[in-house]
Protein backbone atom coordinates (compact mmCIF):
# COMPACT_ATOMS: atom_id res chain seq x y z
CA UNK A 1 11.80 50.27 -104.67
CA UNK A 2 14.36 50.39 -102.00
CA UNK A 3 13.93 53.65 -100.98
CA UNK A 4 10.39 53.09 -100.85
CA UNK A 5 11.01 50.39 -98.24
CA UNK A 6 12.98 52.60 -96.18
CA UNK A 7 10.32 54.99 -96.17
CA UNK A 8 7.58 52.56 -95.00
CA UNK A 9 10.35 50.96 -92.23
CA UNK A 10 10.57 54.45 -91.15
CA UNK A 11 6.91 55.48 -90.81
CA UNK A 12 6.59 51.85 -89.03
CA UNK A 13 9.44 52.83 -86.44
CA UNK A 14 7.81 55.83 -85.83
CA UNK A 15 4.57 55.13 -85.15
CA UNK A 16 5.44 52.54 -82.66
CA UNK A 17 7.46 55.09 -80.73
CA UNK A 18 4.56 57.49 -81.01
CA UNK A 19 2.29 54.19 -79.74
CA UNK A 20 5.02 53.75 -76.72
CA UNK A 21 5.10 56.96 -75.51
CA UNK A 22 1.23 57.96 -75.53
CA UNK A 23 0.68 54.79 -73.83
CA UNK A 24 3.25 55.50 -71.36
CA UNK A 25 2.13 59.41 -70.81
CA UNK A 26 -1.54 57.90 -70.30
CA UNK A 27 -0.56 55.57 -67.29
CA UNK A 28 1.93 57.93 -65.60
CA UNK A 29 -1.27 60.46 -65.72
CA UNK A 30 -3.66 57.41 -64.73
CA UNK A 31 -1.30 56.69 -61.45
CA UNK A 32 -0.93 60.36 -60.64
CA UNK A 33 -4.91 60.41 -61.03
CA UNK A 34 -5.27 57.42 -58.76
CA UNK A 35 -3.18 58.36 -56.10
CA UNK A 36 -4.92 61.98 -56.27
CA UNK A 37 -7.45 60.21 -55.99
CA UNK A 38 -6.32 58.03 -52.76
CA UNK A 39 -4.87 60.69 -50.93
CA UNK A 40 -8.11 62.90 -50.99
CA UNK A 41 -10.46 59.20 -50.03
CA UNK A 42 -8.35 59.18 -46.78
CA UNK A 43 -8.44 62.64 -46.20
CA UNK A 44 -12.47 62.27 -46.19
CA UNK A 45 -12.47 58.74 -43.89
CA UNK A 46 -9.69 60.24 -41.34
CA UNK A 47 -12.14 63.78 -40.98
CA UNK A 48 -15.49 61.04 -40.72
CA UNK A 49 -13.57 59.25 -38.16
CA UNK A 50 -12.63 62.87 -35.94
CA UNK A 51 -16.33 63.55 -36.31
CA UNK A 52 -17.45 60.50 -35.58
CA UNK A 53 -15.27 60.03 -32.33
CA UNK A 54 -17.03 63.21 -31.13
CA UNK A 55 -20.21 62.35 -31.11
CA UNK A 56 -22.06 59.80 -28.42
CA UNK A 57 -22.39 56.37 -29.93
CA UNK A 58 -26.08 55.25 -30.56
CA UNK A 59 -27.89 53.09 -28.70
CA UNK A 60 -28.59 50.58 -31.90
CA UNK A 61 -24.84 50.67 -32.72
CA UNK A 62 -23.71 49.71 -29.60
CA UNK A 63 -26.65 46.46 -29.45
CA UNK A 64 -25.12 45.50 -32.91
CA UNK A 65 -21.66 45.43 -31.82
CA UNK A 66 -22.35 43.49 -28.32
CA UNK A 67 -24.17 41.09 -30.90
CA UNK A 68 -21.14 40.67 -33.16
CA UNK A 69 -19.13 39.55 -29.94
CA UNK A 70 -17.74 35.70 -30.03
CA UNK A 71 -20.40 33.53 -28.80
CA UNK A 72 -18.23 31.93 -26.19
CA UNK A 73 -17.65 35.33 -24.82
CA UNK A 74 -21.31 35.67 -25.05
CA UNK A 75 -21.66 32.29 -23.30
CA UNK A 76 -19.23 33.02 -20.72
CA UNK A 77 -21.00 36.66 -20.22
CA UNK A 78 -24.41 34.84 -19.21
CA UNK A 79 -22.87 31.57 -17.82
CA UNK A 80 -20.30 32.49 -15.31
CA UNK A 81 -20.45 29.20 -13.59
CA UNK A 82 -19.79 27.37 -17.19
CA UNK A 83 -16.86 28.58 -17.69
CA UNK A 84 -15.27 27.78 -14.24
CA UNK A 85 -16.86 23.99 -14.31
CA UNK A 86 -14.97 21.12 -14.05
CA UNK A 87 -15.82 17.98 -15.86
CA UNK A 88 -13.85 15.00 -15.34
CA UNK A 89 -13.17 12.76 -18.98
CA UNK A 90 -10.83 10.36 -17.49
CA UNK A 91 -8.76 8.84 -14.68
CA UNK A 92 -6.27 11.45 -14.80
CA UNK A 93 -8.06 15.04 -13.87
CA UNK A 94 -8.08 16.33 -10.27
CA UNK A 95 -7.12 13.85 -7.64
CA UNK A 96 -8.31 10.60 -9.48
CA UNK A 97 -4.14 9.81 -9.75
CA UNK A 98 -3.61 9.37 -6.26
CA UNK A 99 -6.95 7.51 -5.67
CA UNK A 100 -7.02 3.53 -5.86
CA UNK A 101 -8.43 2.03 -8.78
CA UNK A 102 -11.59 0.97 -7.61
CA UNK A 103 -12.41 4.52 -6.19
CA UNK A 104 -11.50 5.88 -9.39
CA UNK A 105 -13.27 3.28 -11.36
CA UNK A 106 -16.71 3.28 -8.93
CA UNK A 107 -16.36 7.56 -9.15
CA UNK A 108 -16.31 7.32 -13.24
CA UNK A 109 -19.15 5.02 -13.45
CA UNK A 110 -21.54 6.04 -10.73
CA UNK A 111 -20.89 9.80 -10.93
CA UNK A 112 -23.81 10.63 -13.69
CA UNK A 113 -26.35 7.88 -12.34
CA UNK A 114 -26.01 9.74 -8.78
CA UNK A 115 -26.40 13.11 -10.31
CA UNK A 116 -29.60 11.47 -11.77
CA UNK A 117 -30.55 10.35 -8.92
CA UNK A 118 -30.27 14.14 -7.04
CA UNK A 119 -32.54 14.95 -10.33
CA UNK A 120 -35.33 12.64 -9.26
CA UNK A 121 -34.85 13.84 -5.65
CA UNK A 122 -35.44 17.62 -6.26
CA UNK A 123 -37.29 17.54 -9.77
CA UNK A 124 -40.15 14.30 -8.44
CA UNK A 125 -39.93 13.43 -5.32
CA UNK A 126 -39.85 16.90 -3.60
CA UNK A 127 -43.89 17.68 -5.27
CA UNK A 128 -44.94 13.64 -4.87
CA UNK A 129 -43.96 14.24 -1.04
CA UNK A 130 -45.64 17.61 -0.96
CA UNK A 131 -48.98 16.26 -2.15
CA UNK A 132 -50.51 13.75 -0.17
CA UNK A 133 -52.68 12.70 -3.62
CA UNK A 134 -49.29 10.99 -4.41
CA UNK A 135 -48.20 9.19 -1.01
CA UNK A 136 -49.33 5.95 -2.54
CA UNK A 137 -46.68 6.49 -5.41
CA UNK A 138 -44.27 7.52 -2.63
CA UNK A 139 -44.95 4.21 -0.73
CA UNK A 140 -44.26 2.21 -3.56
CA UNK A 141 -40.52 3.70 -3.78
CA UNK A 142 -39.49 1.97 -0.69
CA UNK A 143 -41.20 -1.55 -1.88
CA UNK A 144 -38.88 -4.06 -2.13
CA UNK A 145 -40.03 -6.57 -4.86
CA UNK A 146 -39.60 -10.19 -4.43
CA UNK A 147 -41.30 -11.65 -7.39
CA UNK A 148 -40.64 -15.47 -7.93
CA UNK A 149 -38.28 -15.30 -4.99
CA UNK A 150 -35.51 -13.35 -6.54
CA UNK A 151 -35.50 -9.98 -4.02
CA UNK A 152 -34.86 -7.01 -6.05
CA UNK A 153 -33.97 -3.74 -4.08
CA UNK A 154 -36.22 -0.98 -3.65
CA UNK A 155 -36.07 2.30 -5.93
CA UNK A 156 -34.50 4.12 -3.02
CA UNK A 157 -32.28 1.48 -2.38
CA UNK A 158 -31.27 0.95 -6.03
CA UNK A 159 -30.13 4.83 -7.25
CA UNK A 160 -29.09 6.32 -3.62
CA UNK A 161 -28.23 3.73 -0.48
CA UNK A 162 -26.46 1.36 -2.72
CA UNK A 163 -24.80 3.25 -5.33
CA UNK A 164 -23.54 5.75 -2.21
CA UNK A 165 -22.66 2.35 -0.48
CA UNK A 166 -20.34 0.80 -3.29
CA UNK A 167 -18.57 4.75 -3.87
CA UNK A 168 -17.77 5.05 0.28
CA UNK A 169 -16.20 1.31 0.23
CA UNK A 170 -14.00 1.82 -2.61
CA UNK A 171 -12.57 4.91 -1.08
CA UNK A 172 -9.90 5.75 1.54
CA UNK A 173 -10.82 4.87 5.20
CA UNK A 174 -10.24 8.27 5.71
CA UNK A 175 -12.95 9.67 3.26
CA UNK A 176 -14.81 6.80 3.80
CA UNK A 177 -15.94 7.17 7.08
CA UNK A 178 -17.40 10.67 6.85
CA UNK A 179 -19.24 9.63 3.54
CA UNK A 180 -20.75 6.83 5.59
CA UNK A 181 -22.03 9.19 8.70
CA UNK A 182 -23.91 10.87 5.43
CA UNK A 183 -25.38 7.80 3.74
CA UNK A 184 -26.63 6.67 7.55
CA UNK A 185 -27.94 10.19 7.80
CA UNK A 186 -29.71 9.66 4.26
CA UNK A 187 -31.38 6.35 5.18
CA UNK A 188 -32.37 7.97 8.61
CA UNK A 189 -34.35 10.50 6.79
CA UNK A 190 -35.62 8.30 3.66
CA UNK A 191 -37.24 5.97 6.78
CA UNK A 192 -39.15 8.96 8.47
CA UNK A 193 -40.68 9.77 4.75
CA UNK A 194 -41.17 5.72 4.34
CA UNK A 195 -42.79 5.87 8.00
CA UNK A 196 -45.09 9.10 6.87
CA UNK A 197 -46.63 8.00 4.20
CA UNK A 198 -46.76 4.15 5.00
CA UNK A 199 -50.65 2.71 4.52
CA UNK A 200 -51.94 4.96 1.72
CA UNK A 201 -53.09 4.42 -1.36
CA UNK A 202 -53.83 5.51 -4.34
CA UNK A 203 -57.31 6.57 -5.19
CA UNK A 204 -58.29 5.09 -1.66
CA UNK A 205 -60.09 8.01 0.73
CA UNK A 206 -57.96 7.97 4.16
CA UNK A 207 -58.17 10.78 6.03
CA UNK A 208 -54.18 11.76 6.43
CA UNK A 209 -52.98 13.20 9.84
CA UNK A 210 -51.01 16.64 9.94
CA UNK A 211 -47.84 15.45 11.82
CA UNK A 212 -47.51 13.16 8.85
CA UNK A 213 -47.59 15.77 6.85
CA UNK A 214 -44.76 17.37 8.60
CA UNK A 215 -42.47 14.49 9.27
CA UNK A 216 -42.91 13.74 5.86
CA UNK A 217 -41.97 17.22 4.31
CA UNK A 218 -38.80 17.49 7.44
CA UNK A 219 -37.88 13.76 6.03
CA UNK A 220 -37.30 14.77 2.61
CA UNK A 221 -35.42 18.06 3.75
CA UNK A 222 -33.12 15.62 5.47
CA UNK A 223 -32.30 13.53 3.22
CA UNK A 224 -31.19 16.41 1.22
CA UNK A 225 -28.86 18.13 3.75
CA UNK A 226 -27.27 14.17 3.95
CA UNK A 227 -27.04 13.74 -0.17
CA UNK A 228 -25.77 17.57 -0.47
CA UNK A 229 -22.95 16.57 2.37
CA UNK A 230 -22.23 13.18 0.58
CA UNK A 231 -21.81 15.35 -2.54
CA UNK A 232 -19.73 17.33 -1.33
CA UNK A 233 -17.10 15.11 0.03
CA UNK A 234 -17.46 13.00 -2.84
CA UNK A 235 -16.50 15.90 -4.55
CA UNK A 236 -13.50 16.92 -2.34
CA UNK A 237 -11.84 13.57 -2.52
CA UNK A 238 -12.12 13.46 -6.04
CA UNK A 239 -10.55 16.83 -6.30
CA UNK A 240 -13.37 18.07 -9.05
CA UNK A 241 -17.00 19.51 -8.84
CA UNK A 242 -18.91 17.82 -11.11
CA UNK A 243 -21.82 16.60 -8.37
CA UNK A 244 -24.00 19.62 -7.91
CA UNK A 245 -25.75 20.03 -4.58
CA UNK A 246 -29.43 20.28 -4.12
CA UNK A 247 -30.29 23.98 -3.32
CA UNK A 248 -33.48 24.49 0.15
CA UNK A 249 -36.81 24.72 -1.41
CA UNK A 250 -37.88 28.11 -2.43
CA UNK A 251 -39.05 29.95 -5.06
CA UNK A 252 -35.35 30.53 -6.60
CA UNK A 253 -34.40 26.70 -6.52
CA UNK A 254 -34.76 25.68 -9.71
CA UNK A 255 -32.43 28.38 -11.37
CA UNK A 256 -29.65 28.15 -8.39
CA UNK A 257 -29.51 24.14 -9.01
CA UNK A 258 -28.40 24.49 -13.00
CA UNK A 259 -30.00 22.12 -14.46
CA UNK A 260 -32.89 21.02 -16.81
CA UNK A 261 -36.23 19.70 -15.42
CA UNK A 262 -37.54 19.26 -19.22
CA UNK A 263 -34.17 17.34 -19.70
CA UNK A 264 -35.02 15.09 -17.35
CA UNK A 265 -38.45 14.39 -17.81
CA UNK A 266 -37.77 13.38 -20.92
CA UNK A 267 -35.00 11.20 -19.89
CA UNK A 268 -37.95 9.26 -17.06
CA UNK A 269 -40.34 9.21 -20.24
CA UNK A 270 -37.55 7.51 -22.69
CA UNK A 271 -36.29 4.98 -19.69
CA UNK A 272 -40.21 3.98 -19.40
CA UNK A 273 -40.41 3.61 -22.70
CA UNK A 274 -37.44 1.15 -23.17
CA UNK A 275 -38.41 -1.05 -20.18
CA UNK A 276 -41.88 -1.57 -21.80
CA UNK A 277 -39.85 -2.65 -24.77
CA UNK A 278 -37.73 -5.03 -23.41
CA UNK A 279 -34.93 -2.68 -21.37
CA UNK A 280 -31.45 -2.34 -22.39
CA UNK A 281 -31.50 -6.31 -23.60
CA UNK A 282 -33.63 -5.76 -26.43
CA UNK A 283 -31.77 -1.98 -27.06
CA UNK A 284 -30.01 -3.71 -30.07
CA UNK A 285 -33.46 -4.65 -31.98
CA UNK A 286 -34.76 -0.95 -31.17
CA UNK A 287 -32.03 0.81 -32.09
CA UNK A 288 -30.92 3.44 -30.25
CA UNK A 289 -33.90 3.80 -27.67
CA UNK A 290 -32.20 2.92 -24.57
CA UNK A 291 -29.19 4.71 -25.43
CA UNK A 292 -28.55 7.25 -22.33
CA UNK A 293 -26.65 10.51 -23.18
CA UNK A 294 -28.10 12.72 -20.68
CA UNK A 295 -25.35 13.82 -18.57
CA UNK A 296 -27.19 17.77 -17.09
């Protein structure tokens, strides 16, 4: 019995070492296989890639890899002008340190409605001017409205004299002075379109005179040489370029000035909207309609 023990102990012993080393031949061969193996896959990509490097790229490989290209690079491609714009977020970009408080405060809160404003100027007024079917529309701009005794300023007087007027006080004298030789120049020019097209109406048949045609059209062109110049040192003081001037009238405009017409004609349709609703008083009943986020 005990040497038939010893005899199965043995056999056991043996066929694990038997076990051991096949299993052991089996991987050293499986590694040398593999890295055969390797060695001959980058032998094959390294003679693709010599081949490859000798031959002219196509013309649909070299769309697909401009497409894969970061889309800020992209942006940045297209949009030169992006990428080198300078948007003010608070009191302490470009020069608005060294400015007193109320220029920096009257800067940060009129900057966007005046931009507006240069967005009515080029994107409205410049075709209402330029057809005399809309002088009676024009007229009404200038109307000061004194309903139940309480005067309320014109539309003219409301988004360019007087916002330019409360900016040029709350600045330096010696800023000041040349943004207020710009506003005089503005209201100089917004009275020779007021003049023009004074005494027509719409839907009323008047026959309209040529020179009022002109001094109309040369009005308007004024007024944007004095808002581009009242930009501009605006802009200067302030040490940043976020005002953008109003390019001359040609076909070419448009595209030079930057920004959206659809933009804002849906901002004029949204403002209408919320006065017939009540204006910003009521904005808490109606949500979110007389919330303004349109900045360009």
């Amino acid at each position: 019995m005990k040497i038939l023990l010893h005899l199965l102990s043995c056999a056991f012993l043996f066929l694990q070492l038997h076990v051991s080393f096949g299993f052991t031949t089996f991987s050293a061969t499986k590694v040398s296989t593999t890295r055969t193996r390797t060695g001959t896959t980058m032998e094959v990509c390294r003679r693709h890639e010599e081949e490859a490097s000798l031959r002219e790229p196509e013309p649909d490989a070299a769309r697909r890899s401009f497409l894969t290209l970061s889309p800020a690079i992209l942006v940045a491609v297209s949009h030169p002008r992006a990428a080198m714009a300078i948007k003010a977020t608070g009191p302490t970009d470009g020069n608005l340190p060294d400015l007193p408080t109320d220029a920096v405060r009257s800067y940060l809160q009129y900057r966007i409605p005046l931009q507006i404003a240069a967005d009515y100027y080029i994107f409205s007024l410049q075709d209402m001017v330029g057809d005399v079917e809309q002088w009676g529309d024009v007229s009404q701009l200038f109307r000061v409205n004194n309903n139940k005794g309480q005067g309320q300023p014109s539309k003219i007087e409301r988004d360019y004299t007087n916002t330019m007027r409360v900016l040029l006080l709350s600045f330096p004298p010696d800023v000041a002075e040349d943004m207020r030789d710009a506003q005089f120049r503005f209201e100089k020019a917004m009275n020779t379109i007021s003049k023009a097209t004074a005494g027509y109406k719409k839907d009323l048949p008047v026959e309209i005179d040529t020179k009022s045609i002109v001094e109309a059209k040369q009005g308007w062109e004024d007024g944007r040489v004095a808002l581009n110049e009242f930009f501009v040192l605006l802009n200067s003081a302030v040490g940043l370029s976020e005002l953008k001037a109003i390019p001359a009238p040609g076909p070419n405009q448009v595209k030079e000035y930057g920004r959206s017409a659809r933009r804002f004609n849906e901002l004029q349709k949204k403002t209408k909207l919320c006065q017939n609703r009540g204006g910003p008083a009521l904005s808490q009943a109606w949500g979110k309609l007389c919330e303004n986020r349109y900045t360009s």
